[in-house]
C-alpha atoms as a PDB file:
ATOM      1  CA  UNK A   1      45.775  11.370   2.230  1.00  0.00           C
ATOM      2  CA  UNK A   2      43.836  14.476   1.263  1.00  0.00           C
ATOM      3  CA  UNK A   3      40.050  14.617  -0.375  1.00  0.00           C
ATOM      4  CA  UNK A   4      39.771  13.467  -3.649  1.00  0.00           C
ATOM      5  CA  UNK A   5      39.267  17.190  -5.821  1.00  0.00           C
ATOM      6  CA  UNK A   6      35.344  16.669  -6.508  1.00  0.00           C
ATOM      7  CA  UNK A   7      34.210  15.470  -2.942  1.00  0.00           C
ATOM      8  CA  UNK A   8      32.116  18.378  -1.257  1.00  0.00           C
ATOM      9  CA  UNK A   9      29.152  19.901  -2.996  1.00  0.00           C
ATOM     10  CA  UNK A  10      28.817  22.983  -0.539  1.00  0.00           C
ATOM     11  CA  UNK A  11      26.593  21.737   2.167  1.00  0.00           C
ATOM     12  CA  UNK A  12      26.651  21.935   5.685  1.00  0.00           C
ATOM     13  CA  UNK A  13      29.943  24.784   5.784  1.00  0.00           C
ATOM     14  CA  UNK A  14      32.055  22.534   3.666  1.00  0.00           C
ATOM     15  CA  UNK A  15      33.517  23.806   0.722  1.00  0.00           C
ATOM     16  CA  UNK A  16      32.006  23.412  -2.725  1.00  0.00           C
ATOM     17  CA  UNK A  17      34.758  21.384  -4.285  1.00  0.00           C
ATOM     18  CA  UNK A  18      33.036  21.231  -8.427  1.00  0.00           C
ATOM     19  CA  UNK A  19      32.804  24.738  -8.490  1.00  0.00           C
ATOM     20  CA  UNK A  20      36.583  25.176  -6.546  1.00  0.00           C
ATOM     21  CA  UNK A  21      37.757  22.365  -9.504  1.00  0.00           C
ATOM     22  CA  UNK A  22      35.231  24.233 -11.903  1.00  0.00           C
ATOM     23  CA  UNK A  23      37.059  27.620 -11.210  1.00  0.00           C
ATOM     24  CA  UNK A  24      40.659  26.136 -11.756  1.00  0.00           C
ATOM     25  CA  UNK A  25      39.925  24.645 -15.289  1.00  0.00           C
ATOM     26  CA  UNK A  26      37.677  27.534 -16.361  1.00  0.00           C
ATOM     27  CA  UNK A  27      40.758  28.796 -18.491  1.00  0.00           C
ATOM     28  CA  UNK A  28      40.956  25.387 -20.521  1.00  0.00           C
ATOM     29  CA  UNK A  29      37.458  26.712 -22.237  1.00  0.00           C
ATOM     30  CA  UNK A  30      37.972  28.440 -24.573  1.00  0.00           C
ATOM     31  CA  UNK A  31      35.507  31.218 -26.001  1.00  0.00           C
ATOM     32  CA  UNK A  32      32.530  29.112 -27.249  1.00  0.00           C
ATOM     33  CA  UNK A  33      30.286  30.686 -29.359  1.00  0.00           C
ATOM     34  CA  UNK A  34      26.983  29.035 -30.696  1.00  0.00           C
ATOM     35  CA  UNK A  35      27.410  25.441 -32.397  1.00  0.00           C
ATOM     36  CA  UNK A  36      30.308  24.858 -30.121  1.00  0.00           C
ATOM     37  CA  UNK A  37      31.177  22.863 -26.744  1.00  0.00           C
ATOM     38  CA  UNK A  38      34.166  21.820 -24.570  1.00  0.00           C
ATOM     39  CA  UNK A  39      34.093  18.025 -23.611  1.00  0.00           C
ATOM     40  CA  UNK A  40      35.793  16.818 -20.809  1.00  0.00           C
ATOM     41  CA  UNK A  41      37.238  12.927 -20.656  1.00  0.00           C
ATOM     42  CA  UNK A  42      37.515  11.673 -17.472  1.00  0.00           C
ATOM     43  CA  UNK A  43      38.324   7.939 -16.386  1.00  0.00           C
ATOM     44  CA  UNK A  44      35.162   6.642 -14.445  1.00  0.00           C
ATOM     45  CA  UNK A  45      34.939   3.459 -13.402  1.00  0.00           C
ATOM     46  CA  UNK A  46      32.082   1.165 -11.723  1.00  0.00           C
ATOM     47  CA  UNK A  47      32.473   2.685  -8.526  1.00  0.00           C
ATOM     48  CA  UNK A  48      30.078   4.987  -6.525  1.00  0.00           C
ATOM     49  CA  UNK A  49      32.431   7.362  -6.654  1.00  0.00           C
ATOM     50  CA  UNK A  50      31.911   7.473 -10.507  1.00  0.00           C
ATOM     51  CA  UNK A  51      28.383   9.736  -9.203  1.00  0.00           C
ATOM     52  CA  UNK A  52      30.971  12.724  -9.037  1.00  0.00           C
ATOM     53  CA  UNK A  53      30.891  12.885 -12.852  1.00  0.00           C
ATOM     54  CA  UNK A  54      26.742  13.376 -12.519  1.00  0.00           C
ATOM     55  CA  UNK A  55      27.554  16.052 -10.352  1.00  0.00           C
ATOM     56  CA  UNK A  56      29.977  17.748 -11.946  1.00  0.00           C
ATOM     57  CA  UNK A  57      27.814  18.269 -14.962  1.00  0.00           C
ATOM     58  CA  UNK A  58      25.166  19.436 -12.666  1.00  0.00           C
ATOM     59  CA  UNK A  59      27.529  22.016 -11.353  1.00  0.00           C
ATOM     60  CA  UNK A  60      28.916  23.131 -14.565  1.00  0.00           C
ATOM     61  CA  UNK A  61      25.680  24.142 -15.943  1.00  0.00           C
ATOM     62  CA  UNK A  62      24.592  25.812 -12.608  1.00  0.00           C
ATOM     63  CA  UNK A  63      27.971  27.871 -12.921  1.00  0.00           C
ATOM     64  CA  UNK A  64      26.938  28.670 -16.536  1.00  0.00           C
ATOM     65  CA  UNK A  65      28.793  26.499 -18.751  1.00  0.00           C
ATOM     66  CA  UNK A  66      26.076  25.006 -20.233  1.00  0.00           C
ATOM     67  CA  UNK A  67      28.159  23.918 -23.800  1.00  0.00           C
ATOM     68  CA  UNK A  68      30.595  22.160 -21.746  1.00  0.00           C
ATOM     69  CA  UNK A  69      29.812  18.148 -20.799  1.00  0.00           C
ATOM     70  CA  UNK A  70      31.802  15.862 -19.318  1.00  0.00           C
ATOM     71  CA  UNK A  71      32.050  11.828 -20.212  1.00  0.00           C
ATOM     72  CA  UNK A  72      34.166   8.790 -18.860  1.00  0.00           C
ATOM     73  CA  UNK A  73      35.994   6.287 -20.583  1.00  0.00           C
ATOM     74  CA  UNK A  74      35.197   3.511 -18.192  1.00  0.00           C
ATOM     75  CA  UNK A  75      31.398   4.500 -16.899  1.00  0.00           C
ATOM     76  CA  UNK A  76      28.665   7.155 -16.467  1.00  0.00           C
ATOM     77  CA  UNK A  77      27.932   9.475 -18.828  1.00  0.00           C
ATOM     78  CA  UNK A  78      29.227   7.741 -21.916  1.00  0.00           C
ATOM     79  CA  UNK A  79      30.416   9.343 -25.062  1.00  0.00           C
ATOM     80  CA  UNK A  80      27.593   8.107 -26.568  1.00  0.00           C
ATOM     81  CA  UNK A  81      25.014  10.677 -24.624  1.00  0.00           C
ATOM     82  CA  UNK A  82      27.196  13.111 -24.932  1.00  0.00           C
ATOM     83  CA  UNK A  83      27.433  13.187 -28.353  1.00  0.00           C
ATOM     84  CA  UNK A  84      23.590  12.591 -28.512  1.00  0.00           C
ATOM     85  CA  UNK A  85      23.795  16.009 -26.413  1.00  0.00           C
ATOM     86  CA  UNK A  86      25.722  17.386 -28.854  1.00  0.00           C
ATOM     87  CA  UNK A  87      24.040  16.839 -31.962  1.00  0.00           C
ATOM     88  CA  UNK A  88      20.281  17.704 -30.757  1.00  0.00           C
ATOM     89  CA  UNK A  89      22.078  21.017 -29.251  1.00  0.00           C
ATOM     90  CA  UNK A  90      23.564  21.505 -33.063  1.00  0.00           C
ATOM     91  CA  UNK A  91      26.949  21.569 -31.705  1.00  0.00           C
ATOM     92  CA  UNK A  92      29.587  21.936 -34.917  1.00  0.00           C
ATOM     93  CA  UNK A  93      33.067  22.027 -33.292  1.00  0.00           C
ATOM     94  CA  UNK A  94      34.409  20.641 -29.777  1.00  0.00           C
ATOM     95  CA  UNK A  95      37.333  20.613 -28.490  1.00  0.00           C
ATOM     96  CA  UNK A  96      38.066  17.576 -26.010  1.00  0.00           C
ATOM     97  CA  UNK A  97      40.040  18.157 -22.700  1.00  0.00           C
ATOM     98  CA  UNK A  98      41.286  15.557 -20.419  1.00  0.00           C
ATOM     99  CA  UNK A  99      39.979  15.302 -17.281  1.00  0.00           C
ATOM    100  CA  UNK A 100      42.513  13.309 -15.817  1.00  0.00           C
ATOM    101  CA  UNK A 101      45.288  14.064 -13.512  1.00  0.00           C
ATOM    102  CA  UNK A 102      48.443  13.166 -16.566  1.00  0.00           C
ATOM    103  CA  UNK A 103      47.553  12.717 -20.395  1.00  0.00           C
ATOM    104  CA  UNK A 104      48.996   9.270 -20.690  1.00  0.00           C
ATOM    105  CA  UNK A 105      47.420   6.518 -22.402  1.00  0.00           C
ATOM    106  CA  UNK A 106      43.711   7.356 -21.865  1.00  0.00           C
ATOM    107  CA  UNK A 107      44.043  10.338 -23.379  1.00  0.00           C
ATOM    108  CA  UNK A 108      46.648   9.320 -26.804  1.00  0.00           C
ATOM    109  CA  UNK A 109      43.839   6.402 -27.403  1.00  0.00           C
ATOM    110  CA  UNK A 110      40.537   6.666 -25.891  1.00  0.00           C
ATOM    111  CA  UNK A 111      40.573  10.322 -26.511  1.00  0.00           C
ATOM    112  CA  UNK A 112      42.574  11.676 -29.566  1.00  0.00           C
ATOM    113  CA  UNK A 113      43.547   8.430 -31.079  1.00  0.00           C
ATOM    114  CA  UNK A 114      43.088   7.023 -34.859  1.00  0.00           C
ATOM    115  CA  UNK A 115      40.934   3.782 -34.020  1.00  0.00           C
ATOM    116  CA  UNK A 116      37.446   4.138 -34.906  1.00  0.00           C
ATOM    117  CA  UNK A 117      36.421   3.910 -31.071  1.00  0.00           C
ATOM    118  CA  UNK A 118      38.113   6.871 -29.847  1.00  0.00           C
ATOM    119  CA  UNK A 119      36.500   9.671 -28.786  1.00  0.00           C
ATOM    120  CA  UNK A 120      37.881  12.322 -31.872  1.00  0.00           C
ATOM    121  CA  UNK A 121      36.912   9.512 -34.435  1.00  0.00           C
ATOM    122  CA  UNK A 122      33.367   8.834 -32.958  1.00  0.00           C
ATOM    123  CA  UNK A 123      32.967  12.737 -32.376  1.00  0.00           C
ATOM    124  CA  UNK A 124      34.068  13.381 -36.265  1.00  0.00           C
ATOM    125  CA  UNK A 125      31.834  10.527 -37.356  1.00  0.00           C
ATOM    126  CA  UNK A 126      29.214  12.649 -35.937  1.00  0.00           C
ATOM    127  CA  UNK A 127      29.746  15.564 -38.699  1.00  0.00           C
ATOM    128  CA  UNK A 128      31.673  17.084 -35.656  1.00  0.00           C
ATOM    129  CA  UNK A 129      34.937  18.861 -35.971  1.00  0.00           C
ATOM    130  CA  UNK A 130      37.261  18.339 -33.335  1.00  0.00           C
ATOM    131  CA  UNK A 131      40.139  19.979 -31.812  1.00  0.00           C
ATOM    132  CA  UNK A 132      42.070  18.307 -28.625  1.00  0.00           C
ATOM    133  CA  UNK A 133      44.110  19.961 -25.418  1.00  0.00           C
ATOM    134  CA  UNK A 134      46.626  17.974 -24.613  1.00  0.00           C
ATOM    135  CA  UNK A 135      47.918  18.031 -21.057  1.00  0.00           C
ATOM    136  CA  UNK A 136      46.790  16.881 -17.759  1.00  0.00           C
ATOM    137  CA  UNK A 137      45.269  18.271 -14.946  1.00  0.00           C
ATOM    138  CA  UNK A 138      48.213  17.821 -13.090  1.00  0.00           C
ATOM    139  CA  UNK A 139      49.619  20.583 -15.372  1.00  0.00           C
ATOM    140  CA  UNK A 140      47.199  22.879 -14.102  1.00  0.00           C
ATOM    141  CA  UNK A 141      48.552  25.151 -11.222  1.00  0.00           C
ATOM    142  CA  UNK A 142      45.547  25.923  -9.723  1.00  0.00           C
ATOM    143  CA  UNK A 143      44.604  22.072  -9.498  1.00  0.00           C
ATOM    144  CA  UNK A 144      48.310  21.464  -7.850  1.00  0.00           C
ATOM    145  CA  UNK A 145      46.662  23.933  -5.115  1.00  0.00           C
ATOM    146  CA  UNK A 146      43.522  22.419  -4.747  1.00  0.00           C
ATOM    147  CA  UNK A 147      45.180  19.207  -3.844  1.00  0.00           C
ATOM    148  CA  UNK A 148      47.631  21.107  -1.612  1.00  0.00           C
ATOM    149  CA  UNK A 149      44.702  22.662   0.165  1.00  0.00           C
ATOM    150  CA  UNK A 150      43.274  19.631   0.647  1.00  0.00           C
ATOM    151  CA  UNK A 151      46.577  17.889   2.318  1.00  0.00           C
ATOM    152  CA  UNK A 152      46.192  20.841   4.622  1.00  0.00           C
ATOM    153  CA  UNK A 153      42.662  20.580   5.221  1.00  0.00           C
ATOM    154  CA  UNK A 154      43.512  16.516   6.719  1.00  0.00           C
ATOM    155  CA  UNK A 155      46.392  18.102   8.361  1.00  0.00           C
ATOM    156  CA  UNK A 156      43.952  20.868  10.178  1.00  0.00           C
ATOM    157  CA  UNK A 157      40.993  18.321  11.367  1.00  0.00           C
ATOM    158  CA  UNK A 158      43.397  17.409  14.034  1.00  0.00           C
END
């Protein structure tokens, strides 16, 4: 089984995986101009791996994409920061993008959906007008290669 797609950070000769994964969903972005932001949904969990999310902000800004945050459904950073984020950086429109490998139930409820707890509905409460993308990362062809290259990457360490 390959590397999960945010593992590496660069160091030591390995490859920087955030900015790899960074690079494939730059397209999903689209032109933000002042008072907007892209916010990306992932799952997160309370697992150490749930750090990655930390990270990949970290990286995002470093690559320039400062109006673009990330947030998990099930850990670290919360909507709630984000959206703290959002309003002392006078952010007007989003648009929210799954972070998530298929757009299945995380993304119809926790993300888009009409209960008062989803992310649209607590982003809108927030005087913030939202607009939502609506597939997976799995969609994304140049994700599809990153976990191909990281199959062969296993394969090679033979």
């Amino acid at each position: 089984m390959g590397r999960p797609i945010l593992f590496y950070g660069g160091e030591e000769g390995k490859p920087d995986d955030y900015l790899i994964a960074i690079n494939a969903i730059r397209n999903l972005f689209p032109a933000l101009s002042a008072g907007e932001a892209a916010v990306l949904m992932g799952h997160g969990g309370l697992h150490p791996a749930n750090a990655a999310y930390g990270a990949l902000q970290v990286k995002l800004a470093d690559a320039g994409l400062e109006n673009v945050f990330v947030y998990t459904v099930e850990g670290f950073p919360s909507l709630a920061e984000v959206i703290k984020k959002l309003k002392t950086d006078n952010i007007k429109k989003v648009v929210l993008i799954p972070f998530m490998l298929v757009a299945g139930a995380h993304v119809m409820n926790d993300m888009i959906g009409d209960d008062k707890d989803s992310a649209r509905s607590q982003v809108v409460s927030a005087g913030i007008e939202v607009r939502a993308y609506l597939q997976g990362m799995g969609e994304n062809a140049a994700i599809q290669d990153i976990y191909i290259q990281h199959l062969k990457d296993i394969i090679d360490e033979d």
